[in-house]
Structures are given as structure tokens and as C-alpha cells.
Protein backbone atom coordinates (compact mmCIF):
# COMPACT_ATOMS: atom_id res chain seq x y z
CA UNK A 1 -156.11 66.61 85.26
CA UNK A 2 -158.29 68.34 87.92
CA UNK A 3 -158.61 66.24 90.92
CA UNK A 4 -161.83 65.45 92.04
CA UNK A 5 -163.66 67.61 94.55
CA UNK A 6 -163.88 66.34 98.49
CA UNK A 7 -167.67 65.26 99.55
CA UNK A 8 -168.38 66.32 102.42
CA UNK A 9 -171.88 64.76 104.74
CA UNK A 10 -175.03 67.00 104.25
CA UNK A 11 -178.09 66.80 105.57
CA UNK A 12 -181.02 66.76 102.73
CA UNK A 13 -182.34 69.91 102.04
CA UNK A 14 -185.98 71.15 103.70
CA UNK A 15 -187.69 70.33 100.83
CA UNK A 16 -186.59 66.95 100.24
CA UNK A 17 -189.13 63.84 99.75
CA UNK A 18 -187.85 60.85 101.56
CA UNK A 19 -186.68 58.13 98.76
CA UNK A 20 -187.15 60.61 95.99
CA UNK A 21 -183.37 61.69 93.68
CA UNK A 22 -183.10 65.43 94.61
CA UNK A 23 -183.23 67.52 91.39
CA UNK A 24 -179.30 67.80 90.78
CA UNK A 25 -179.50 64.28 90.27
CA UNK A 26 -182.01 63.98 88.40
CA UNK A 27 -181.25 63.83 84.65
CA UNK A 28 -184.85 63.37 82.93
CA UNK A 29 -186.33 66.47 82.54
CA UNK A 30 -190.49 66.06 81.89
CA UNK A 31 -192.16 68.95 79.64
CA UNK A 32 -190.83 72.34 79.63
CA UNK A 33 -189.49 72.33 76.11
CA UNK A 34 -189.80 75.44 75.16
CA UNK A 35 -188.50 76.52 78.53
CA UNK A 36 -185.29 74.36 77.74
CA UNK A 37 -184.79 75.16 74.38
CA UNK A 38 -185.26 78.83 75.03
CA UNK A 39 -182.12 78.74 77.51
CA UNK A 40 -180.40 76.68 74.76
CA UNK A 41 -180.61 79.40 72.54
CA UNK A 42 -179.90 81.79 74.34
CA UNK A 43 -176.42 80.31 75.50
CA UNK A 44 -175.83 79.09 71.80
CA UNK A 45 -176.16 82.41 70.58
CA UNK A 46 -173.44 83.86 72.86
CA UNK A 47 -175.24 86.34 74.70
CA UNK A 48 -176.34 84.16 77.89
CA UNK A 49 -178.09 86.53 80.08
CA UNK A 50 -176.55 86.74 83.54
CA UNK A 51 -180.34 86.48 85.21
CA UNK A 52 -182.79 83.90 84.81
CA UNK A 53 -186.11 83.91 86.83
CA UNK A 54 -187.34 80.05 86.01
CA UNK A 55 -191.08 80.84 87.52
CA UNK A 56 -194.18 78.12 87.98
CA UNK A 57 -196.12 76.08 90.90
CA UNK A 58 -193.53 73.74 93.34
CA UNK A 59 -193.07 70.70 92.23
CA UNK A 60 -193.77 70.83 88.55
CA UNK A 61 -189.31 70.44 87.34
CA UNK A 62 -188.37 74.20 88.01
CA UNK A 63 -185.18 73.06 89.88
CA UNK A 64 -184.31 70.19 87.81
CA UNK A 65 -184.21 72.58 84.62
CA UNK A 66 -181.93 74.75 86.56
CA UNK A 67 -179.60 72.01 87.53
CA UNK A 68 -179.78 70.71 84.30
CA UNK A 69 -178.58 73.81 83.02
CA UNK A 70 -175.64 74.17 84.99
CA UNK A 71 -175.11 70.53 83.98
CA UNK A 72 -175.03 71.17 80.55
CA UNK A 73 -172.71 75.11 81.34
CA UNK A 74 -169.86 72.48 83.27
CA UNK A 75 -169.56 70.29 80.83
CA UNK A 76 -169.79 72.85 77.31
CA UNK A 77 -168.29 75.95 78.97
CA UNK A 78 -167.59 77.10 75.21
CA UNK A 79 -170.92 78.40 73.89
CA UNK A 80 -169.72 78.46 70.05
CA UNK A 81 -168.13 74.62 70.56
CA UNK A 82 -169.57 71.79 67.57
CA UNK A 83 -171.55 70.17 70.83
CA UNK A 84 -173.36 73.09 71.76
CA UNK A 85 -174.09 74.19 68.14
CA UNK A 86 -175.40 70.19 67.19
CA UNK A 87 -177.22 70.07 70.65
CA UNK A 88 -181.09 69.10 70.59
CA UNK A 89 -181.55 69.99 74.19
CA UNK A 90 -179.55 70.38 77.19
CA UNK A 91 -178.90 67.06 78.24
CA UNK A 92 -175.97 65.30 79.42
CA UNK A 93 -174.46 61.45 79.84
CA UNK A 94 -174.16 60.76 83.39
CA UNK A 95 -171.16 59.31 83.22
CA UNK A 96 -169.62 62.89 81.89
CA UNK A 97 -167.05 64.02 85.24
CA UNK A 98 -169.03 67.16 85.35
CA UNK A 99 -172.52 65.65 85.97
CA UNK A 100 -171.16 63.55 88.26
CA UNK A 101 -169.61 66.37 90.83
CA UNK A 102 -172.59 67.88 90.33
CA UNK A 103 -174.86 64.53 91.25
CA UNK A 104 -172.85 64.37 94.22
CA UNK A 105 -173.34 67.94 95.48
CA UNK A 106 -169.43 68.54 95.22
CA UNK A 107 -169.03 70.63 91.86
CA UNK A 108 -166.90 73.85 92.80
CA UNK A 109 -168.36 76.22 90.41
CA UNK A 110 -171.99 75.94 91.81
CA UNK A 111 -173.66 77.31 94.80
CA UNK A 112 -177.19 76.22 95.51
CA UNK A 113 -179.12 78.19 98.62
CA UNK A 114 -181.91 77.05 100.53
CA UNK A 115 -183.00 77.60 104.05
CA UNK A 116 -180.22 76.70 106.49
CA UNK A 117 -180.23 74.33 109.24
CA UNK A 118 -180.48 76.44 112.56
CA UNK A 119 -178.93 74.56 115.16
CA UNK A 120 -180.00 76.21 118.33
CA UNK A 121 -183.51 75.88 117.40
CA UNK A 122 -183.28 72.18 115.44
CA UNK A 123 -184.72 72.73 112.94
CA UNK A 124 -184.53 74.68 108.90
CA UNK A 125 -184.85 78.56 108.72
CA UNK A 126 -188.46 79.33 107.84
CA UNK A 127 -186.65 81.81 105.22
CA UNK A 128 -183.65 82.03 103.48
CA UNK A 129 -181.76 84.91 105.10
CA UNK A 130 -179.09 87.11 104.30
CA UNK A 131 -176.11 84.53 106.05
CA UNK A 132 -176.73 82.68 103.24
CA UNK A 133 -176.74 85.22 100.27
CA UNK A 134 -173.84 86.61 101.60
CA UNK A 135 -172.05 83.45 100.48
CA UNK A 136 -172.24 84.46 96.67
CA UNK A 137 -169.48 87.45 96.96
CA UNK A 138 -166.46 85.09 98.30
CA UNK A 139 -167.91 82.51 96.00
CA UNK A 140 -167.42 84.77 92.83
CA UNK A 141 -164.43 86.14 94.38
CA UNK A 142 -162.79 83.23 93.93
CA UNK A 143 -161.02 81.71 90.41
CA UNK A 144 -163.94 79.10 88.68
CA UNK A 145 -162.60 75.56 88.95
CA UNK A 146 -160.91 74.57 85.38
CA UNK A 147 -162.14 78.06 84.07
CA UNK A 148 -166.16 78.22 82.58
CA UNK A 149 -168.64 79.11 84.51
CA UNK A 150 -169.98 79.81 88.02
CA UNK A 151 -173.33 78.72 88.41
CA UNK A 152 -175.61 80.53 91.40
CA UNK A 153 -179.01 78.43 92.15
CA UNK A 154 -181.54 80.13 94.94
CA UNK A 155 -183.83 77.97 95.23
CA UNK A 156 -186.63 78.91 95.84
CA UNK A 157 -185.88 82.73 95.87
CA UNK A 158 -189.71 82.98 97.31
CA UNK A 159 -188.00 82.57 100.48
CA UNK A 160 -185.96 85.08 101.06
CA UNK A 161 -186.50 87.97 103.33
CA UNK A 162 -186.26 91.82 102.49
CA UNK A 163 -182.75 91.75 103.62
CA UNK A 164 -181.58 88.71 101.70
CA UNK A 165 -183.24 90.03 98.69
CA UNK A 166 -181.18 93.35 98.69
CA UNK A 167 -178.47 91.60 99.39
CA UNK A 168 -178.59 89.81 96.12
CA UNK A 169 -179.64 92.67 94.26
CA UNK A 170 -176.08 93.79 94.70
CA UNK A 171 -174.73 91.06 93.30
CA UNK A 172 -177.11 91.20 90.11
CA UNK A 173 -176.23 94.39 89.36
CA UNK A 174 -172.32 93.58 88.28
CA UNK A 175 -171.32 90.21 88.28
CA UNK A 176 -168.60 88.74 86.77
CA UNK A 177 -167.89 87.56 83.77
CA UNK A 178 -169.32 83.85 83.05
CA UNK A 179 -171.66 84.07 86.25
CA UNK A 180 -175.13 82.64 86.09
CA UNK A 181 -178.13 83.29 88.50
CA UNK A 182 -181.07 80.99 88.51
CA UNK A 183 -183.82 82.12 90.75
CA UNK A 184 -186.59 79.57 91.55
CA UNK A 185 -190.02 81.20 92.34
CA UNK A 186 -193.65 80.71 92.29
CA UNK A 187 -194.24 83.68 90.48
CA UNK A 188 -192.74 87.57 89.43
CA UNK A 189 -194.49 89.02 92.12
CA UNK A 190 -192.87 87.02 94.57
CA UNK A 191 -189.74 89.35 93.92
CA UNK A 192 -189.02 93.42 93.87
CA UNK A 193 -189.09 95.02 91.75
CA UNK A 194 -185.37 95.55 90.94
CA UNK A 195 -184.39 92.21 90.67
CA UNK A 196 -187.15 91.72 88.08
CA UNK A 197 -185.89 94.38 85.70
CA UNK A 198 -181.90 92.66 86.04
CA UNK A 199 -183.29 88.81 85.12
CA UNK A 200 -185.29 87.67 82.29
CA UNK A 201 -188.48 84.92 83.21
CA UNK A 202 -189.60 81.79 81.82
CA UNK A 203 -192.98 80.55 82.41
CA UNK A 204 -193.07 77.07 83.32
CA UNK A 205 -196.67 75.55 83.12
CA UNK A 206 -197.75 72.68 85.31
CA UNK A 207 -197.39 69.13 83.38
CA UNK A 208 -200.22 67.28 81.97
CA UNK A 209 -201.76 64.64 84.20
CA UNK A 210 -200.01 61.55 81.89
CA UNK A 211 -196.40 63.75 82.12
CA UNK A 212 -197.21 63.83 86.32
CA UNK A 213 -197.26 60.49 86.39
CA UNK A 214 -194.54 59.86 84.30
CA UNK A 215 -192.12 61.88 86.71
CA UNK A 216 -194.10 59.58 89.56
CA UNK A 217 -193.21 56.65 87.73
CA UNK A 218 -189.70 57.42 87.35
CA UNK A 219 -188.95 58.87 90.97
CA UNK A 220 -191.50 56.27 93.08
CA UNK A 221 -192.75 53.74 90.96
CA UNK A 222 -194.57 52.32 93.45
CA UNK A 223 -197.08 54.85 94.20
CA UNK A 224 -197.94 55.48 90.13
CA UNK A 225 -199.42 51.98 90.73
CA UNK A 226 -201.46 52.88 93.71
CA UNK A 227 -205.26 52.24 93.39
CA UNK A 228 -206.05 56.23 93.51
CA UNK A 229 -202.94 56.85 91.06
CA UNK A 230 -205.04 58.70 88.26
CA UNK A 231 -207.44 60.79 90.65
CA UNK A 232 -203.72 61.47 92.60
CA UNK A 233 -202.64 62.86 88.83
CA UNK A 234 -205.50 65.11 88.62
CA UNK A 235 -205.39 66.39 92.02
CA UNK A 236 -201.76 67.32 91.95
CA UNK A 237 -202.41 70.04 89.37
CA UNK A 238 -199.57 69.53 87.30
CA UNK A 239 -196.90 68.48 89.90
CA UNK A 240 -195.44 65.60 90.59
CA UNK A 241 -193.89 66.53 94.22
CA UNK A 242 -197.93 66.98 94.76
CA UNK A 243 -199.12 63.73 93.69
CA UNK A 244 -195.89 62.43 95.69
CA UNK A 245 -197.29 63.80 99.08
CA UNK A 246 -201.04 63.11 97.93
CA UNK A 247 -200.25 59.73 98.10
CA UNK A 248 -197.92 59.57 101.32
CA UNK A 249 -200.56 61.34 103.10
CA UNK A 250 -203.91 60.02 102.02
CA UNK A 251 -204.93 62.94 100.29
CA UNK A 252 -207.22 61.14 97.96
CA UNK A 253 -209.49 60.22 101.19
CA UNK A 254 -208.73 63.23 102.73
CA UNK A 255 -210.47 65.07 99.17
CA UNK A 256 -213.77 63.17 99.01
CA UNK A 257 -214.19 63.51 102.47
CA UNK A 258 -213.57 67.05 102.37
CA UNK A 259 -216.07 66.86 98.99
CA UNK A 260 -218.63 64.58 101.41
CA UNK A 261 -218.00 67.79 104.40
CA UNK A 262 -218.92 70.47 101.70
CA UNK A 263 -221.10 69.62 99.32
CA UNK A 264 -223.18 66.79 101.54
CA UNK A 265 -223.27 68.92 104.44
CA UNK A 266 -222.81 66.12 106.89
CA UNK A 267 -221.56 66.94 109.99
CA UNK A 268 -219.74 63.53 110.83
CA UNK A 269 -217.34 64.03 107.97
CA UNK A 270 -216.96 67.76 109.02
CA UNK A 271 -216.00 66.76 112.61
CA UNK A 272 -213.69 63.48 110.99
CA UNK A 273 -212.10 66.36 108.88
CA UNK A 274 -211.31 68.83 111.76
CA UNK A 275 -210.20 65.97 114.28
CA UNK A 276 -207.85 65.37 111.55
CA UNK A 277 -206.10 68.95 111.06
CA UNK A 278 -204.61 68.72 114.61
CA UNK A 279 -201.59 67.99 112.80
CA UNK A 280 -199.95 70.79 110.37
CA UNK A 281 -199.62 68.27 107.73
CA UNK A 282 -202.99 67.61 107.67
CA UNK A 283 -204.28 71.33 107.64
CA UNK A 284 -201.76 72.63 105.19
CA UNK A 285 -202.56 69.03 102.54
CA UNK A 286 -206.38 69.82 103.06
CA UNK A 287 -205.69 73.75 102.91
CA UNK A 288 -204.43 72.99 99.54
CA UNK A 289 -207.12 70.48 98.24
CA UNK A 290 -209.44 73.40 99.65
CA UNK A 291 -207.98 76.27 97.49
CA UNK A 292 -207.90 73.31 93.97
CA UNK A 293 -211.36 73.07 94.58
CA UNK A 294 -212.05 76.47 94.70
CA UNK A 295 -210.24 77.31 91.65
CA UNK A 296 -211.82 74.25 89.92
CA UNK A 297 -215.69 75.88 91.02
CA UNK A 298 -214.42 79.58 89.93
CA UNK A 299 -213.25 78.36 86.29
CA UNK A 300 -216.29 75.91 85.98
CA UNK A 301 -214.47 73.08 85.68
CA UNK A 302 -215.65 69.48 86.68
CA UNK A 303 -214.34 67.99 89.73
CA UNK A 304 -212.24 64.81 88.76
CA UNK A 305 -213.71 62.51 91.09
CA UNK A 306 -216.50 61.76 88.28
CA UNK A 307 -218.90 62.41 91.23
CA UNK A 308 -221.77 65.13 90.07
CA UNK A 309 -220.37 68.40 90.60
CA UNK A 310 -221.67 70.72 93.52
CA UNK A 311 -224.56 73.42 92.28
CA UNK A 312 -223.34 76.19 90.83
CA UNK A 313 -222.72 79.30 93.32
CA UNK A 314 -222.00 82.87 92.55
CA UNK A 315 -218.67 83.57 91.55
CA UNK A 316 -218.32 86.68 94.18
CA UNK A 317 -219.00 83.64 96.79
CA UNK A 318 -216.25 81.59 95.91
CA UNK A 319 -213.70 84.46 95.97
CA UNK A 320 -215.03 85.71 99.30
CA UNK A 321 -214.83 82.09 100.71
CA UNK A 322 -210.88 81.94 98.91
CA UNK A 323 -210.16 85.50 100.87
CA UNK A 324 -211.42 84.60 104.39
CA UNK A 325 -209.44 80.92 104.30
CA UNK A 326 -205.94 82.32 102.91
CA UNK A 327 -206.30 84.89 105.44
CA UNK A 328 -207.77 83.35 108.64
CA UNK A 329 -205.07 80.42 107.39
CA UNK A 330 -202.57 82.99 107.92
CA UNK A 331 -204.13 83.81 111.41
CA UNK A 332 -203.92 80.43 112.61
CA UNK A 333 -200.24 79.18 111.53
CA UNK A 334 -198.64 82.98 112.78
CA UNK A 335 -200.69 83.05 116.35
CA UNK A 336 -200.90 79.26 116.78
CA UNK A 337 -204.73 79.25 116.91
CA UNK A 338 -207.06 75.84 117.13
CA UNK A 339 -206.42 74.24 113.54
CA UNK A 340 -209.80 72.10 114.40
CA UNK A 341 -211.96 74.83 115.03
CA UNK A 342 -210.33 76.61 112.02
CA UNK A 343 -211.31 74.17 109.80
CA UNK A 344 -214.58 73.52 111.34
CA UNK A 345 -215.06 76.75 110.18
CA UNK A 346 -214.13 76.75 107.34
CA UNK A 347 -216.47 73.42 106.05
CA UNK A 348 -219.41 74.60 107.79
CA UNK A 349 -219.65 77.99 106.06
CA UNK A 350 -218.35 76.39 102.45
CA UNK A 351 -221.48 73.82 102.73
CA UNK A 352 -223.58 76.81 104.04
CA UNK A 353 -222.67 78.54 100.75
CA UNK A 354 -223.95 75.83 98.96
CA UNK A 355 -227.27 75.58 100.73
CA UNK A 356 -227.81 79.00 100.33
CA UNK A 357 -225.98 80.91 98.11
CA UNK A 358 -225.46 84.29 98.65
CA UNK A 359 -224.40 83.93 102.43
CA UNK A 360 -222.37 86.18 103.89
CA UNK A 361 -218.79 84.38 103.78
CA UNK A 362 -217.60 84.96 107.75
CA UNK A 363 -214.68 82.69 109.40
């Protein structure tokens, strides 16, 4: 018998919500069937692709599917085995050895990368760089623990710079035999090119607003009882890592004030609003309210407040107002500019272009 893996002390990844299971122990997976039972028969047919791209917004169970993959790889490394062929999806008992090395972050044939921990600076890598791709050769170099697979998670592969991505280009072009790649991204044209045309892609769509607050009432029960829980759903889009922070961070007040800044024009919730984004958190939780209610005015929907929705405005205005804040955004985060002023701005000539539409958009 195998002896058990050593643990060793990690810090929680970047991405981690504070009193939340991180996905590789998380053994529910939420919607995404035919995501799950696309992989299933793929690996039940015997010709597992090498590649997968597992694409869709943060937050919405892209990492848990991958984990719960790999899960279900450990612990059925024969693809033609009775379990695999009488398998309804790719679940696993907990109590199986497998899921638990895994749970524990100690499982030898997997490697999951993230941004690294820089200790001169204090702080995670704003990208994943090529240090940490380069850790996938020796890792397939070496002999897969009790034979099966060897499992490769980057997650998400968004953040990897030009150098990390050719780096694992190289590796997608001839891996071994038995070697999996799961690449976690917002989207295909997050990635070149080449690494497209090696990996196949599943779709994952955001969740329904009951399944977000399923996933909320599973992982923190306590906020899918909070007051604002079912505006929270609708505001997260799909994502229950969204509706987590929503919650943590009063973004429900922070949205109807925003809403009040816009669409009432008043100037006291404008300046409440920018006093507010002196902190990142703020600006980049109200910079993403901002953009859903864009979105929301460009596709016609209603806003999910149940308030009376803002007077319709020309689409061209809503796309010029979704240019200038992504890119003065941009501005303001690389140069360090005045998040106040920015988003001063940015109220006063959204309300502007509902008092008069057909302003000129300038931030």
C-alpha cells in the first residue's frame, strides 16, 4: 500500500474567500451538466483529449469541475473499468483515499498554478509567470504516483504573461502519455492562438439565480439568509463567488446608491459614492456593478431592484460610456490616478447621458 503523501503548510491561494472550502474540496458541483457529462464521455470513450480549456465568468464552478475531474481520473485511472462505464457523473465519496489527498492539497499526481507569493514585495504576483510553468516539465518528468494519471490545473490561465504562455505551449505540444491540462479562463480570447488549436473548450454558462444561491447556501449559509439575499442573487450574474463578495462588501447599498447617483442625478449620492472608491475594493465592486448595469441597459433588460427602470438611451451611448470607463479604469489602477475623481467622473457623465441623451461620452 502507497503511503500517504506529507502535508506540508500553505498559505491560501490569492483568490481565496475567507471561510469559504477552496474548490479541491469542494465535492458538490452546481449546474454545468452538460459540461460534466461531456468530459465523462470523453474519458469513457478512451480517447481523453490531453487539452481542456473549461471557459466562463469567475466564480460560476469552473475550478471545482476541474478538480472534480482529476478527482474522479485518481480514483478510476482505467477509463474502460465497470465504474467508469456505470458512472452517472463524475462524482466521488469523500471518504475514497484519492479525494482525500486531493482535499488536502497533497495528491502527487496533480499540480495546480496560481500566482505565487513574492516575498520581497509581500504580497501575490499580479500574473502567473513563467517560474511557475516551468514546474510542469520536472513534474511530468517524474514516474505518476501508483501509475494513472498526472493531472495539470492553471488556474486561471488568464493570468499568465506572454512568456508563461509559450512556455506552456511547449508542453502542450507533446506530453506524455496519461497527462491532463485543464486551463481555467474567462474566455478563448484570453489565450493565443496556438494553445487554442492544441485544447478543446467547454462553455460554462453562469448559474441561474436559485442555483447561485444554492452554492451560497452550501459554502456560507449565513449570508443566503441575509435581508438583500435575492437582489445579491441577481446582481451576481450567475456566480456565487460574486454574490459572496456582494454581501461582504455591501454591494447591495453600494448598487442603489450608484442607481440613486445615475439615474436621480443627485449629487450627494455622487459625492457619497466617490468618497467611497478611495479604497480599491470599493472602485473595482462598484466598477463591476457599473459594467452589469450597462449590459443590463444595452440588452433591455429590467433592472432587478423592481425600481422603474432608467429612460431608454441610445444604444451607441451606452457602448461609448462602457469604452471610456474600461479604459480610463485602466488609466487609473496602472498610473495610480485619484479613484474619487475617477468615479466622480464617471456618475456625472452616466446621469448626464440620461438627461440628455446623445451627449458626447468624455471621462
Amino acid at each position: 500500500m502507497a503511503r500517504a503523501p506529507k502535508v506540508e503548510e500553505e498559505r491560501p491561494p490569492h483568490d481565496a474567500l475567507e471561510g469559504v472550502r477552496l474548490p479541491r474540496q469542494t465535492t458538490i458541483l452546481v449546474g454545468h451538466r452538460h459540461a460534466e457529462q461531456a468530459l465523462l464521455d470523453a474519458y469513457r470513450s478512451g480517447r481523453m483529449h490531453h487539452g481542456w480549456i473549461l471557459a466562463g465568468e469567475r466564480g460560476i464552478g469552473r475550478a471545482t469541475l476541474a478538480f472534480r475531474l482529476a478527482r474522479f481520473l485518481f480514483a478510476h485511472p482505467d477509463s474502460s473499468s465497470p465504474e467508469v462505464a456505470a458512472a452517472e457523473d463524475l462524482s466521488v465519496p469523500s471518504g475514497h483515499r484519492q479525494a482525500h489527498w486531493l482535499e488536502i492539497g497533497a495528491h502527487p499526481n496533480l499540480l495546480h498554478l496560481q500566482r505565487e507569493w513574492d516575498d520581497q514585495r509581500s504580497r501575490y504576483r499580479t500574473v502567473l509567470a513563467v517560474d511557475a510553468i516551468r514546474q510542469i516539465t520536472p513534474f511530468l518528468g517524474t514516474t505518476a504516483g501508483e501509475g494513472g494519471w498526472r493531472v495539470v490545473i492553471v488556474d486561471p490561465a488568464d493570468d499568465m504573461n506572454p512568456s508563461a504562455a509559450n512556455a506552456i505551449l511547449k508542453n502542450l505540444e507533446e506530453p506524455p502519455r496519461q497527462t491532463l491540462f485543464l486551463l481555467i479562463a474567462k474566455s478563448r480570447g484570453a489565450l493565443l492562438p496556438t494553445i487554442l488549436s492544441r485544447c478543446r473548450t467547454l462553455n460554462l454558462l453562469p448559474l441561474s439565480a436559485e442555483e447561485t444561491q444554492a452554492v451560497v447556501r452550501e459554502a456560507a449559509p449565513e449570508l443566503a439568509r441575509g435581508r438583500d439575499a435575492a437582489l445579491a442573487a441577481a446582481l451576481a450574474g450567475g456566480s456565487p463567488r460574486r454574490f459572496i463578495e456582494l454581501e461582504r462588501q455591501a454591494g447591495v447599498e453600494l448598487y442603489r446608491l450608484m442607481r440613486e447617483a445615475i439615474e436621480g442625478g443627485q449629487p450627494e449620492a455622487q459625492l457619497a459614492l466617490s468618497a467611497r472608491a478611495s479604497a480599491a475594493a470599493v472602485t473595482e465592486q462598484l466598477m463591476d456593478l457599473f459594467k452589469g448595469y450597462l449590459s443590463r441597459r444595452v440588452r433591455g433588460e429590467p433592472e432587478p431592484a423592481g425600481a422603474a427602470n432608467p429612460p431608454a438611451v441610445p444604444l451607441v451611448s451606452w457602448a461609448e460610456l462602457w469604452e471610456k470607463a474600461t479604459l480610463s479604469g485602466r488609466e487609473v489602477e496602472t498610473y495610480n490616478l485619484d479613484r474619487r475623481q475617477f468615479v466622480l467622473d464617471l456618475l456625472e457623465t452616466s446621469a448626464a447621458a440620461l438627461r440628455q441623451p446623445g451627449t458626447p461620452i468624455r471621462l
